[in-house]
Structures are given as structure tokens and as C-alpha cells.
C-alpha atoms as a PDB file:
ATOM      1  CA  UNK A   1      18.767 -14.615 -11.010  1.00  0.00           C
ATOM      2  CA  UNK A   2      18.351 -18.179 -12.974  1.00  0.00           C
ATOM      3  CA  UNK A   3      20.724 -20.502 -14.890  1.00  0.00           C
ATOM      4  CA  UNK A   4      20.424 -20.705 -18.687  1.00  0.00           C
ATOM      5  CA  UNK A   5      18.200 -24.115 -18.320  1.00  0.00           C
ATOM      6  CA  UNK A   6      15.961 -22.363 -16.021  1.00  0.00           C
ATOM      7  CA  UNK A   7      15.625 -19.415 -18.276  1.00  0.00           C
ATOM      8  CA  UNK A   8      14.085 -21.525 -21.060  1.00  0.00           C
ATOM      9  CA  UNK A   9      11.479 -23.168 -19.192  1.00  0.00           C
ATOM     10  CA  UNK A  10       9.931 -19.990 -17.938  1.00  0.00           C
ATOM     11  CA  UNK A  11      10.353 -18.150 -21.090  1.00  0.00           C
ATOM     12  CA  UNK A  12      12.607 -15.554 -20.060  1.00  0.00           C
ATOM     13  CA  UNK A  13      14.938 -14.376 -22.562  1.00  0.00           C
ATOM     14  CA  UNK A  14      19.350 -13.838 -22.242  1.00  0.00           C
ATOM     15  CA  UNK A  15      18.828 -10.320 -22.123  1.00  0.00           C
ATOM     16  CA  UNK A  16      15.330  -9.415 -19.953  1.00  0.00           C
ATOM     17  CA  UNK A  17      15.319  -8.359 -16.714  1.00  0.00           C
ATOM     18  CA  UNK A  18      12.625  -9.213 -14.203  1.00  0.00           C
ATOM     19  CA  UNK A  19      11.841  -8.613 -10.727  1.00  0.00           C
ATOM     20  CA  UNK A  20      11.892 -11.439  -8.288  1.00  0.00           C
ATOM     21  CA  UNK A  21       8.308 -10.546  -6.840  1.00  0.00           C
ATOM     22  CA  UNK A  22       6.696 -10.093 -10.478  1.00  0.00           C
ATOM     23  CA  UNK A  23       8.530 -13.497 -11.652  1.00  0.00           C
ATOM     24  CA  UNK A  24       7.648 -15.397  -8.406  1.00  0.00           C
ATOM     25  CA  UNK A  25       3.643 -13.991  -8.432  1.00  0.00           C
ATOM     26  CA  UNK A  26       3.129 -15.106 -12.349  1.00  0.00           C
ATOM     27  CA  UNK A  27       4.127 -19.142 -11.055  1.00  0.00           C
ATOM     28  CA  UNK A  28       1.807 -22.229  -9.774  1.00  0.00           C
ATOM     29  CA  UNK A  29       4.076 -23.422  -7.049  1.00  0.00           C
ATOM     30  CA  UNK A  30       3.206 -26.389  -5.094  1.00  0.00           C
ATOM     31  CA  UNK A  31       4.554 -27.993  -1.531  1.00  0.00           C
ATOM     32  CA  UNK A  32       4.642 -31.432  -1.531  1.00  0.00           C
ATOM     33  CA  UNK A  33       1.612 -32.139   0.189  1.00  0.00           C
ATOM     34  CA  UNK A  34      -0.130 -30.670  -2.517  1.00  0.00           C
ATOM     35  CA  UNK A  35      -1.001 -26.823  -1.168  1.00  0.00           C
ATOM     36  CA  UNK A  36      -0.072 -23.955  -3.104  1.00  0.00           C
ATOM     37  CA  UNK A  37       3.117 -22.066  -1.597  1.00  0.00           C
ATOM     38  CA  UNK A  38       2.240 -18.699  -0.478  1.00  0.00           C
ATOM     39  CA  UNK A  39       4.585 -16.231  -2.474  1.00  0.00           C
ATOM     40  CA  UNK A  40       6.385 -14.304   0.639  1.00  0.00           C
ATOM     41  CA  UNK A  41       7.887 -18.122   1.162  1.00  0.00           C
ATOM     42  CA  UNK A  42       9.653 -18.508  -2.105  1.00  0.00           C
ATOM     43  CA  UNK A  43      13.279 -19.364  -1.784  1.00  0.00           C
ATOM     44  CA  UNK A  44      14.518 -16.137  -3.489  1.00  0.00           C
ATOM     45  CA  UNK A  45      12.613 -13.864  -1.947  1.00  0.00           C
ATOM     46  CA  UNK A  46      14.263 -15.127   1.409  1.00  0.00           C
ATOM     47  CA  UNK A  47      17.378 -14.735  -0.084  1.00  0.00           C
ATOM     48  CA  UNK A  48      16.397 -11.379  -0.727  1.00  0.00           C
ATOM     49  CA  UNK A  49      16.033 -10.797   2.754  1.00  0.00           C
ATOM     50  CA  UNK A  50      19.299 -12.069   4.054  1.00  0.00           C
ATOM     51  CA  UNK A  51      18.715 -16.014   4.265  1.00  0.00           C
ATOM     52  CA  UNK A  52      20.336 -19.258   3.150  1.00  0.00           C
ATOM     53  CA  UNK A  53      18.086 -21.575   1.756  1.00  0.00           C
ATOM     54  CA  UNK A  54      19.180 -25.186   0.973  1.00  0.00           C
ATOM     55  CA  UNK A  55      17.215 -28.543  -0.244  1.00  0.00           C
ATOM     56  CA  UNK A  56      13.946 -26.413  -0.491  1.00  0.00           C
ATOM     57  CA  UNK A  57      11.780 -28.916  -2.204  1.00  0.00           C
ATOM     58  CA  UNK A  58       8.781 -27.858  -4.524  1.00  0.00           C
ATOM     59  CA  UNK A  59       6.838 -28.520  -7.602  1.00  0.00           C
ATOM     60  CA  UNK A  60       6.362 -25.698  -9.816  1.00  0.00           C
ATOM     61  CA  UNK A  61       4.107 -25.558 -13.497  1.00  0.00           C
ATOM     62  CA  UNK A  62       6.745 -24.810 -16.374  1.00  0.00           C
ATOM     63  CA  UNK A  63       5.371 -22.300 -18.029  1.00  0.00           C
ATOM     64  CA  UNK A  64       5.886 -22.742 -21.241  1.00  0.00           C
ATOM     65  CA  UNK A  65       4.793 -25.819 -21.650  1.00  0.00           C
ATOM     66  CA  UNK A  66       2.143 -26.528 -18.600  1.00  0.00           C
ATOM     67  CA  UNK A  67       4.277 -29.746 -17.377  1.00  0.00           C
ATOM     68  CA  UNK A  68       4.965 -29.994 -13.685  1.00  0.00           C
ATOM     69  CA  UNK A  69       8.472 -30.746 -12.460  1.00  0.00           C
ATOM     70  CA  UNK A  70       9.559 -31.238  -8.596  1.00  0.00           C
ATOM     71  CA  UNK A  71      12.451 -28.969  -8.161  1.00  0.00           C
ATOM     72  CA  UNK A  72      14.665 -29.134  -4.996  1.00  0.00           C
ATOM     73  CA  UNK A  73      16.311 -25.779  -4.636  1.00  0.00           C
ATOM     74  CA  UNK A  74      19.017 -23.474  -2.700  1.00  0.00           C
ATOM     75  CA  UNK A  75      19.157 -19.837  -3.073  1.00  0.00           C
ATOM     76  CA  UNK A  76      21.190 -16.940  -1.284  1.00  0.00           C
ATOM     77  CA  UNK A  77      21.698 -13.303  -2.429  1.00  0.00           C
ATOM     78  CA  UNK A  78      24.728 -12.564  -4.566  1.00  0.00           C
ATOM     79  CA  UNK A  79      26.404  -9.204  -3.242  1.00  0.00           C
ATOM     80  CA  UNK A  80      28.929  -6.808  -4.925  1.00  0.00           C
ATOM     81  CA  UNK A  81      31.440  -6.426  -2.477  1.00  0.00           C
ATOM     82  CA  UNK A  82      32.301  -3.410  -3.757  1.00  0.00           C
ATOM     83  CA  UNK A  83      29.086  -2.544  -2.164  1.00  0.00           C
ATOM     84  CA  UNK A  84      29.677  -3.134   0.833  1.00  0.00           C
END
């Protein structure tokens, strides 16, 4: 679900599993005018349900530290074509 960098800063280990909605619900995410994001808009739940999402700008609270960071973001389900 997130790189190795991204992993760190919201204190998820190499080996845990968590699900998108849970790990999405537990974050202060911020548009750029300042309004909280409503969860069903975050980038991987879309992907979730079938969209591309590209240059999706935000500003999220790291966890583990409390610092804010603007993030610009793209997300899109991975699929096992074997699956398919």
C-alpha cells in the first residue's frame, strides 16, 4: 500500500498489514484551503474503486511526530492478473 519512507512516518511497521479505510480514518488530512478532507475522497480509496488519481495535492499530520507536510499524490489499484 505505501513505500518504505511513507511507512516510517505513519508508524507502520515492514511486516503489518492494515486496511485502507482504518489507515485513512486514524489521519488529519487537509485540502489546501485549509478544510479537512472528508475520508470517502482519499486518493486510495478511489483507487480502490477503480480510479486513477494523479497530482492529488494535500497536507496530512505525520503521525509520529505531529509535523505537517504537503504531499502531492497519485494512486491506482495494483491487480494480480492472475486474477483476472
Amino acid at each position: 500500500m505505501v513505500n518504505p519512507s511513507d511507512r516510517r512516518d505513519f508508524g507502520i511497521g515492514d511486516d503489518e498489514e492494515t486496511k485502507v479505510e482504518t489507515f485513512v480514518s486514524n489521519l488529519d488530512i487537509y485540502l489546501p484551503d485549509d478544510s479537512l478532507r472528508p475520508i470517502e475522497e482519499s486518493p486510495a480509496l478511489r483507487a480502490l474503486r477503480g480510479e486513477i488519481v494523479t497530482g492529488y495535492e494535500h497536507i496530512v499530520r505525520i503521525p509520529v511526530n505531529g509535523e505537517l507536510r504537503h504531499r502531492q499524490i497519485n494512486s491506482s489499484s495494483v491487480r494480480d492478473p492472475k486474477a483476472i
